[in-house]
Protein backbone atom coordinates (compact mmCIF):
# COMPACT_ATOMS: atom_id res chain seq x y z
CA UNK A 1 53.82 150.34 11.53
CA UNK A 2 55.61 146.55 13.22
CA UNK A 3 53.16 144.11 12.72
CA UNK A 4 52.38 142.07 16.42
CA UNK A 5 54.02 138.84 14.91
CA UNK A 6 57.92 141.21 14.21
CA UNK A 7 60.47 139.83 16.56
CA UNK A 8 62.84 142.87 17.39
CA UNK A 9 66.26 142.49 15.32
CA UNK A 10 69.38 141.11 17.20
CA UNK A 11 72.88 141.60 16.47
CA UNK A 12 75.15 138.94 15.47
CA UNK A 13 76.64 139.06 18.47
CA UNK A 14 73.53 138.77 20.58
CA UNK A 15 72.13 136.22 18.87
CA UNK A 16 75.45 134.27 18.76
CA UNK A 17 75.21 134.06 22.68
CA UNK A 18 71.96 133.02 22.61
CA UNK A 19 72.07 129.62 20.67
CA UNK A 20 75.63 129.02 22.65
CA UNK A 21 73.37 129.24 25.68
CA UNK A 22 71.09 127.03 25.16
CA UNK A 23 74.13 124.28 24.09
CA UNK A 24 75.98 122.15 26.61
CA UNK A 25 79.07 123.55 24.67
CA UNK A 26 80.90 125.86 26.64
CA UNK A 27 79.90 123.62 29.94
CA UNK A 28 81.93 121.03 28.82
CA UNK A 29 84.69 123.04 27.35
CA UNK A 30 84.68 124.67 31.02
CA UNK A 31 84.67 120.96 32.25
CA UNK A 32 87.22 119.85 29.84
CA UNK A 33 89.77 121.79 31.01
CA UNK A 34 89.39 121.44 34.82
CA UNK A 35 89.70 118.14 34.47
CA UNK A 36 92.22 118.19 32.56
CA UNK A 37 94.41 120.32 34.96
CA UNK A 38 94.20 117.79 37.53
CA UNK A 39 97.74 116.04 36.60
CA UNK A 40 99.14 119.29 37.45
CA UNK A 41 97.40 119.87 40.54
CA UNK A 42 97.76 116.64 41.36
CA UNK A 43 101.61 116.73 41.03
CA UNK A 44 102.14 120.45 42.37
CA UNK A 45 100.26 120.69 45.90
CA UNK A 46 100.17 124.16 46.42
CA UNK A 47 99.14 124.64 42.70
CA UNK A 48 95.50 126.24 42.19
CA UNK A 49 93.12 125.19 41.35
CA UNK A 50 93.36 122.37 43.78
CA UNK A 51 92.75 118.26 43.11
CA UNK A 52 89.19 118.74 44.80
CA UNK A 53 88.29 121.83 43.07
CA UNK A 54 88.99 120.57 39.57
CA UNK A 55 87.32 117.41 40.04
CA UNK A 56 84.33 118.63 42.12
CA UNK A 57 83.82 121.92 39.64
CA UNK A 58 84.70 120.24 36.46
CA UNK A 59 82.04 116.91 37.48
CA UNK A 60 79.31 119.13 38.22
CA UNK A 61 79.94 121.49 35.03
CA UNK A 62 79.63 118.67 32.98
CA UNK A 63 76.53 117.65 34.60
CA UNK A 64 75.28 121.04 34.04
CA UNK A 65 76.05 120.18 30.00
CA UNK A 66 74.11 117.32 30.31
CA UNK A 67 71.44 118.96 31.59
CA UNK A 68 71.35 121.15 28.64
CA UNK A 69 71.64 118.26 26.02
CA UNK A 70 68.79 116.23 28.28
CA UNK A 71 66.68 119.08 26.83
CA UNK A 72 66.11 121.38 30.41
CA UNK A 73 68.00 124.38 28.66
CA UNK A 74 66.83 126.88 31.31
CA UNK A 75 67.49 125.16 34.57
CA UNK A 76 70.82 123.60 32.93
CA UNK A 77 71.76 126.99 32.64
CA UNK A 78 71.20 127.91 36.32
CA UNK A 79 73.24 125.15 37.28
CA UNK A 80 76.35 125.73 35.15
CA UNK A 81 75.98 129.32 35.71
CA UNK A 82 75.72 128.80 39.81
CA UNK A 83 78.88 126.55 39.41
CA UNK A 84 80.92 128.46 37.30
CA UNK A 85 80.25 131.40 40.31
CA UNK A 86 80.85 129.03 42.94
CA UNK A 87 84.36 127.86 41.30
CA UNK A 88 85.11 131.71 41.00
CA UNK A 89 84.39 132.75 44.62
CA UNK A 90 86.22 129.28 45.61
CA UNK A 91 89.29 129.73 43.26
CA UNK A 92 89.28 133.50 41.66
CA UNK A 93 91.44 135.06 44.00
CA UNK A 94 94.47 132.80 43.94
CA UNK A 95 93.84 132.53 40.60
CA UNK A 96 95.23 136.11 39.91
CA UNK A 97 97.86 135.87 42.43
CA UNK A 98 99.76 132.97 41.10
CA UNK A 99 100.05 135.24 38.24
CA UNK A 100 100.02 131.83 36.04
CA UNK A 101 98.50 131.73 32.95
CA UNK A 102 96.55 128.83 32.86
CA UNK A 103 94.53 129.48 36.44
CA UNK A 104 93.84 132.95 35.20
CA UNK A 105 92.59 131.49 31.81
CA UNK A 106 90.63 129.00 33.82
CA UNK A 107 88.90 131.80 35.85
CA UNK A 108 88.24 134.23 32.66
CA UNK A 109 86.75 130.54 31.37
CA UNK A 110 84.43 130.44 34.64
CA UNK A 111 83.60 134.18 34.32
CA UNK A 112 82.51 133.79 30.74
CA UNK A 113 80.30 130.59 31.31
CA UNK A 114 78.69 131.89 34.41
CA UNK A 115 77.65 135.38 32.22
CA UNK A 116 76.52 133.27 29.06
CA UNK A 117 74.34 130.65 30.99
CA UNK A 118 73.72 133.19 33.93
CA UNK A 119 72.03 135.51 31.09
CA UNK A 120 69.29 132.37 29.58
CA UNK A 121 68.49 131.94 33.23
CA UNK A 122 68.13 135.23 35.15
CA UNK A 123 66.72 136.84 31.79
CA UNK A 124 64.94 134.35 30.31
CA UNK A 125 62.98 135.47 26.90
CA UNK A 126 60.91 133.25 25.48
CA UNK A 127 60.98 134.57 21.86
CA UNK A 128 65.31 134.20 21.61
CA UNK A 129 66.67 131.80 19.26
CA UNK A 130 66.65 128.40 19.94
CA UNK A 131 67.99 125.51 18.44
């Protein structure tokens, strides 16, 4: 017979992503790199992700980090997730057509973030590991 006080057992895995969740980590490595595309998309115009997009997405992912390290985990999460969806419905598509590396890297980047913080948000368990 579980005693009431047993928490159920996690993977590794599972309990990997949730202490990166509740970290303004992979916001600001999401943030990092849009920002630091903007040389390039500043110096090729009809490169993707665009000047705006990488400075407008990567600001507001880092503000969604900060959010996190303020201490809100859960409604830091909701905004880096909602970003990290907006940047892939804004920038996705051309992603994958460029066929480039980098923008496809960038989306995968966006796709990942938006799951992790999208999961502490939408599913939000009060007994998960925090930090």
């Amino acid at each position: 017979m579980d005693s009431p006080n047993t928490a159920p057992v996690r993977s590794t895995a599972s309990e990997t992503f949730s202490r990166l969740a509740v970290t303004p980590v992979p916001a600001w490595a999401m943030a990092g790199s849009l920002l630091a595309t903007f040389p390039r998309a500043a110096a090729l115009p009809t490169y993707k992700p665009s000047r705006l997009s990488c400075l407008g997405f990567g600001g507001a992912l880092a503000l969604g980090g900060y959010i996190i390290y303020d201490g809100d985990q859960v409604n830091g999460a909701g905004f880096a997730s909602a970003w990290s969806t907006l940047y892939l419905m804004a920038n996705g598509k051309a992603a994958l057509k460029q066929l480039r590396p980098w923008p496809a890297l960038l989306s995968g980047g966006a796709l990942g973030t938006a799951l992790l913080y999208g999961r502490e948000f939408f599913f939000l368990d009060t007994g998960r590991t925090r930090l």
